[in-house]
N, C-alpha and C. Protein backbone atom coordinates (compact mmCIF):
# COMPACT_ATOMS: atom_id res chain seq x y z
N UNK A 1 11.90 6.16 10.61
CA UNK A 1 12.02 5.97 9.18
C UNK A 1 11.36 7.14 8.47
N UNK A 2 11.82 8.20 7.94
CA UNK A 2 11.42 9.31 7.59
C UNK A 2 11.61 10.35 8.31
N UNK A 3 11.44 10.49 9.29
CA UNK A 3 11.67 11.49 10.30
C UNK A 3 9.83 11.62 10.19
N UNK A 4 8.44 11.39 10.16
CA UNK A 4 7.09 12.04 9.71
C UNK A 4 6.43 11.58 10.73
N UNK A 5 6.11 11.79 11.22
CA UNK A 5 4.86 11.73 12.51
C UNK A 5 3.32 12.40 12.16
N UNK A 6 2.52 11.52 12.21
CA UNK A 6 2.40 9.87 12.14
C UNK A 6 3.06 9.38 11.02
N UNK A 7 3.94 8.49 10.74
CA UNK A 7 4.25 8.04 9.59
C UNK A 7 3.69 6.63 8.84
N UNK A 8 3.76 6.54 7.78
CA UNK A 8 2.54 5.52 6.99
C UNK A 8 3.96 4.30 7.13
N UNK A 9 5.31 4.64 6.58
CA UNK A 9 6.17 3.90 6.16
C UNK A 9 6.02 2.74 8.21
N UNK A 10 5.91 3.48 9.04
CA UNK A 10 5.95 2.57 10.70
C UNK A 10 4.39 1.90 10.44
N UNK A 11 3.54 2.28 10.09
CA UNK A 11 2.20 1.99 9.87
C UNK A 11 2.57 0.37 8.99
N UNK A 12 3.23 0.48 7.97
CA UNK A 12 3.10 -0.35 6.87
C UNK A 12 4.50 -1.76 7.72
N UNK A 13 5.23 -1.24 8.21
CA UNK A 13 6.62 -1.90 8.80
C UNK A 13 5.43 -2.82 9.67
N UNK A 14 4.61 -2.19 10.42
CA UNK A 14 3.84 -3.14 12.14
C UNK A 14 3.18 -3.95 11.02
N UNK A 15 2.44 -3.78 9.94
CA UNK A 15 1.44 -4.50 9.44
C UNK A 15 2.33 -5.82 8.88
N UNK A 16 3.08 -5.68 8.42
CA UNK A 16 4.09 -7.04 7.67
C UNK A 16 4.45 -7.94 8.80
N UNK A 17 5.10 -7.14 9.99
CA UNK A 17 5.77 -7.74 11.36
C UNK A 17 4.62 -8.57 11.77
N UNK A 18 3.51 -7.70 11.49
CA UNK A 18 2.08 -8.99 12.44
C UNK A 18 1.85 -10.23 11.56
N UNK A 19 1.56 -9.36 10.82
CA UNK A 19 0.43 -10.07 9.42
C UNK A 19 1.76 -10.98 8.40
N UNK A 20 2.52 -10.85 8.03
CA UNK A 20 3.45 -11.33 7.01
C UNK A 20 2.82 -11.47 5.90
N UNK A 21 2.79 -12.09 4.84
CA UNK A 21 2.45 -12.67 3.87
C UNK A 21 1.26 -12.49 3.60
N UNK A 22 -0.02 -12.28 4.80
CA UNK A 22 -0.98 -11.91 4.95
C UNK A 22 -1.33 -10.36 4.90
N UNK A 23 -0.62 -9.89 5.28
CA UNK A 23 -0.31 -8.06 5.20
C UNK A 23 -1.23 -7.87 3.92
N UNK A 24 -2.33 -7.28 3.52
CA UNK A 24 -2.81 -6.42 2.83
C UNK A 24 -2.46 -4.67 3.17
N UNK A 25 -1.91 -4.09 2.22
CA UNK A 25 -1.73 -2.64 2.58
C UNK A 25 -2.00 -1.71 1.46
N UNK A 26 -2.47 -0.45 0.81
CA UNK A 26 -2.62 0.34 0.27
C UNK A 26 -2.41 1.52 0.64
N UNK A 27 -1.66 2.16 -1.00
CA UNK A 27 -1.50 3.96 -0.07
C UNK A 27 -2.18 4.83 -1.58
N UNK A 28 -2.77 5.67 -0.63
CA UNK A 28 -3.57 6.40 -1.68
C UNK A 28 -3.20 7.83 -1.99
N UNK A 29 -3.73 8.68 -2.20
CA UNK A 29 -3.49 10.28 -2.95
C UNK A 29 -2.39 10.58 -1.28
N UNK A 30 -1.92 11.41 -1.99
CA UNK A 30 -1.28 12.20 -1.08
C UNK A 30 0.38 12.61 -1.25
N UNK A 31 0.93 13.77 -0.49
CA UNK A 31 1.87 14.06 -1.48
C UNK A 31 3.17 13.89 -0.87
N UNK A 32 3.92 13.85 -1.02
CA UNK A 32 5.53 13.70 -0.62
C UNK A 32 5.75 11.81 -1.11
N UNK A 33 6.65 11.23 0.02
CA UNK A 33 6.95 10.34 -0.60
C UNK A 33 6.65 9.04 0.89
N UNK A 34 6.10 9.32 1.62
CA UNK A 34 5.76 8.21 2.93
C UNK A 34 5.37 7.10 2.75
N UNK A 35 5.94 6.37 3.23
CA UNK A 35 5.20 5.39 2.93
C UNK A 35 5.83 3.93 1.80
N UNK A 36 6.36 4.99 0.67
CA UNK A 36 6.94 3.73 -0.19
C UNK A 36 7.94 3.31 0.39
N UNK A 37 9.28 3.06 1.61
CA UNK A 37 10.08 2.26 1.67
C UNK A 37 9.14 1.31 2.65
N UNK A 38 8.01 1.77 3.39
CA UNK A 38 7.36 0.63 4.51
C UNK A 38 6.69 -0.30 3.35
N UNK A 39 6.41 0.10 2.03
CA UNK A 39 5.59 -0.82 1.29
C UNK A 39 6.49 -1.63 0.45
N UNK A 40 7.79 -1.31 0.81
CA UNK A 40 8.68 -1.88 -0.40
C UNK A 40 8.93 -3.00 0.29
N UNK A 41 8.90 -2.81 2.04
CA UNK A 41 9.68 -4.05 3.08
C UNK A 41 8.36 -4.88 3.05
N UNK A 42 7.34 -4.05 2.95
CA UNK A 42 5.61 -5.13 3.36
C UNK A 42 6.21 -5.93 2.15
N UNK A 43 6.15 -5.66 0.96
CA UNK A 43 6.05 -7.02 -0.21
C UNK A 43 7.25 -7.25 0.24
N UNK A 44 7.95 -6.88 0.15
CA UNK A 44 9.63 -7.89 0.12
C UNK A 44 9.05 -9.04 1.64
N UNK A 45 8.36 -8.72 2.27
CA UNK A 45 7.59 -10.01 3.31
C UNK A 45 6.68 -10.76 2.72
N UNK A 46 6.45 -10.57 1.63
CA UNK A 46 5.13 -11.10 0.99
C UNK A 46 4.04 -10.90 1.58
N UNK A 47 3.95 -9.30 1.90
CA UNK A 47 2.28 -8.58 1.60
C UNK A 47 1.92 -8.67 0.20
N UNK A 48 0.48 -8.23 -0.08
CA UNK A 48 -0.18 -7.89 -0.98
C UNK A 48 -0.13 -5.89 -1.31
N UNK A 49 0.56 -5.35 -2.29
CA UNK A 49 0.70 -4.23 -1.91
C UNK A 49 -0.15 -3.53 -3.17
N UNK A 50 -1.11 -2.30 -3.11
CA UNK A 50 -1.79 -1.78 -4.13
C UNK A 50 -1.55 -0.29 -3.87
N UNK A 51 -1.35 0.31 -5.13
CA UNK A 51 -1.67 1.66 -4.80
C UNK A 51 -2.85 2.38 -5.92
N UNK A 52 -3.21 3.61 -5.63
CA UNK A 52 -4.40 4.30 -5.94
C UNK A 52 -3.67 4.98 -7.68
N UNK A 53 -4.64 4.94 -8.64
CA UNK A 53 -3.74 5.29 -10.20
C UNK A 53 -3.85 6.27 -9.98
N UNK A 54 -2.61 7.08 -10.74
CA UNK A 54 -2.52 8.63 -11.02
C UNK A 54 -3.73 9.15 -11.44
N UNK A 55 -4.64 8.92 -12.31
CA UNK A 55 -5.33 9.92 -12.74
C UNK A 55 -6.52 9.64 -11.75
N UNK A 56 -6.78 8.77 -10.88
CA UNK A 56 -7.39 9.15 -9.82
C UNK A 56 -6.85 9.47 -8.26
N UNK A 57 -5.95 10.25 -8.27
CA UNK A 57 -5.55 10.67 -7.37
C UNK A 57 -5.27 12.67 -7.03
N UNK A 58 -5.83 12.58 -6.20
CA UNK A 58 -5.81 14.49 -6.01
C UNK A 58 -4.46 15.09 -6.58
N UNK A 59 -3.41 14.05 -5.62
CA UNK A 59 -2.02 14.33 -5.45
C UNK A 59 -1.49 13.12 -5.72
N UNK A 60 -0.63 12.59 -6.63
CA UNK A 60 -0.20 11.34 -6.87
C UNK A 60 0.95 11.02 -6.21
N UNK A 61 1.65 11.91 -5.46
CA UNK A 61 3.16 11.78 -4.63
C UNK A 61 3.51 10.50 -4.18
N UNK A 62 2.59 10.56 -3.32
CA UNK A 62 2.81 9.31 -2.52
C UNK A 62 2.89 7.54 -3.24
N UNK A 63 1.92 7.62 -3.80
CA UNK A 63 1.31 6.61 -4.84
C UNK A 63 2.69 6.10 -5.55
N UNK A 64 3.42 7.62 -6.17
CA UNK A 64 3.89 7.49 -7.13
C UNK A 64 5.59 7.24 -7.07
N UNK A 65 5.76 7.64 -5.19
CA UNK A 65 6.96 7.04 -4.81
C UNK A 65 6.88 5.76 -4.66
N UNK A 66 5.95 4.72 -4.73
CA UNK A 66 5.76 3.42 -3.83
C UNK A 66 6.11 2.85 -5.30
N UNK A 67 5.38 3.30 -6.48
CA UNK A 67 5.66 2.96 -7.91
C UNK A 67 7.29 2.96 -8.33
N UNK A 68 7.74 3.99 -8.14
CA UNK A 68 8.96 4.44 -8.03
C UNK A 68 9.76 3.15 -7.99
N UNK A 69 9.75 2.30 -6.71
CA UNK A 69 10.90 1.92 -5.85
C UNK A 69 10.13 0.51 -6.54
N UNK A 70 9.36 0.28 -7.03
CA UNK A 70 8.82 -1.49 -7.36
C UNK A 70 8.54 -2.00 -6.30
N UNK A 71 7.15 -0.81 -5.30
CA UNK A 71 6.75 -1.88 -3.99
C UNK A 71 5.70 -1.77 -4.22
N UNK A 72 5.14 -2.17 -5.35
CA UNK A 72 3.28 -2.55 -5.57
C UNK A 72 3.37 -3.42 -6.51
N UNK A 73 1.71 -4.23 -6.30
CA UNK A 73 1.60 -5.61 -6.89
C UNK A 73 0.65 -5.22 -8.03
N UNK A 74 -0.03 -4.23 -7.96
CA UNK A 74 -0.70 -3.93 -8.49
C UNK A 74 -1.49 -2.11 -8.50
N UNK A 75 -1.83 -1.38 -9.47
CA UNK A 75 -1.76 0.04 -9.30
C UNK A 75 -4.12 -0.06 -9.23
N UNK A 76 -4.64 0.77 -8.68
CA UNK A 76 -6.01 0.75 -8.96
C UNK A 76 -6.66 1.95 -9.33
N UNK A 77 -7.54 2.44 -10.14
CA UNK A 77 -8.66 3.35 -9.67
C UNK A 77 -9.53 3.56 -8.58
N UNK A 78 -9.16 4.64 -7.62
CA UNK A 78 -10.29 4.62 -6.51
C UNK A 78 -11.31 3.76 -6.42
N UNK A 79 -12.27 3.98 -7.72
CA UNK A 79 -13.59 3.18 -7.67
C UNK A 79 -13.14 2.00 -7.66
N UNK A 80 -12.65 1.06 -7.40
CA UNK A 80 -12.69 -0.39 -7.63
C UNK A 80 -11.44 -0.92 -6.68
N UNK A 81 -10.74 -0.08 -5.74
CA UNK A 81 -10.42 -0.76 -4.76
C UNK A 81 -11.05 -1.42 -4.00
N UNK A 82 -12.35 -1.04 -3.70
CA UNK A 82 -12.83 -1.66 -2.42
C UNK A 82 -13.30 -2.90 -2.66
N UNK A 83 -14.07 -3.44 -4.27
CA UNK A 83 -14.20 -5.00 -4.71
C UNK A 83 -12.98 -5.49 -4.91
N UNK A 84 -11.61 -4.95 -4.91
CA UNK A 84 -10.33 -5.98 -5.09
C UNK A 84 -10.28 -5.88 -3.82
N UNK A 85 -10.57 -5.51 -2.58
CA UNK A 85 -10.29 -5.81 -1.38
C UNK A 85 -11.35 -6.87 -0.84
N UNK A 86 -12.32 -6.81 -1.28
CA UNK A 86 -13.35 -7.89 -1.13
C UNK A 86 -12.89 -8.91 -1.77
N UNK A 87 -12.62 -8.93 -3.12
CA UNK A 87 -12.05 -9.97 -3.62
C UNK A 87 -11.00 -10.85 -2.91
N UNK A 88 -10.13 -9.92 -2.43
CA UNK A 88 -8.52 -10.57 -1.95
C UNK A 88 -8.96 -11.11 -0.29
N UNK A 89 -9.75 -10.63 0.35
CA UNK A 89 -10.41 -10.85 1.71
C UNK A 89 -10.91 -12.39 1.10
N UNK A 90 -11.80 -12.35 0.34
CA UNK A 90 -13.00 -13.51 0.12
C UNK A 90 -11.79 -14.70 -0.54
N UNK A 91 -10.63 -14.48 -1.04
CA UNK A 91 -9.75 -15.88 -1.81
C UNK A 91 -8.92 -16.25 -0.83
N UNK A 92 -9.14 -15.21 0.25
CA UNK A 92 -8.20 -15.34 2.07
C UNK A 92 -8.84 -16.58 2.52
N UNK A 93 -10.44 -16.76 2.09
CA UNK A 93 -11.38 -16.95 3.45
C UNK A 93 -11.61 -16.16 4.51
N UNK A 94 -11.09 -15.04 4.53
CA UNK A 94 -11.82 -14.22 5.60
C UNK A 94 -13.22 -13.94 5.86
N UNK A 95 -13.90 -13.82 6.85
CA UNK A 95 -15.21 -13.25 6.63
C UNK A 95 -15.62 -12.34 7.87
């Protein structure tokens, strides 16, 4: 899927196949476009899908293909991903 080795879009495909519905995934700075059709299939499984906001991102490419195609649930600032991942872990019950 892409032709990209390592590719994020096979990365994001295994995580839905395991996890389903449970799938948490995020894609952050970086440039070309990887990644958004594996995040478009994670939610269309009912993952949880986030990506990193433009103005905090080095390179918004990636981010901004996943935006593109309507495969995020929600867009973040760097700083405050990691308490919405705590958050979304802790309303899991995970610990």
């Amino acid at each position: 899927m892409g032709g990209l080795t390592p590719s994020v879009n096979v990365l994001f495909l295994s995580a839905v196949s395991a996890a389903g519905a449970g799938a948490i995934c995020g894609l952050l700075t970086g440039m070309g476009s990887d990644g958004a059709s594996g995040l478009l299939e994670t939610s269309r499984g009912g993952g949880w899908i986030f990506t990193q906001s433009e103005e905090s991102c080095v390179v918004y490419g990636m981010p901004h293909a996943a935006v593109e195609k309507g495969a995020t649930n929600t867009i973040l600032p760097l700083d405050v991903i990691s308490s919405h991942l705590r958050a979304l872990v802790g309303e899991a019950g995970i610990s």
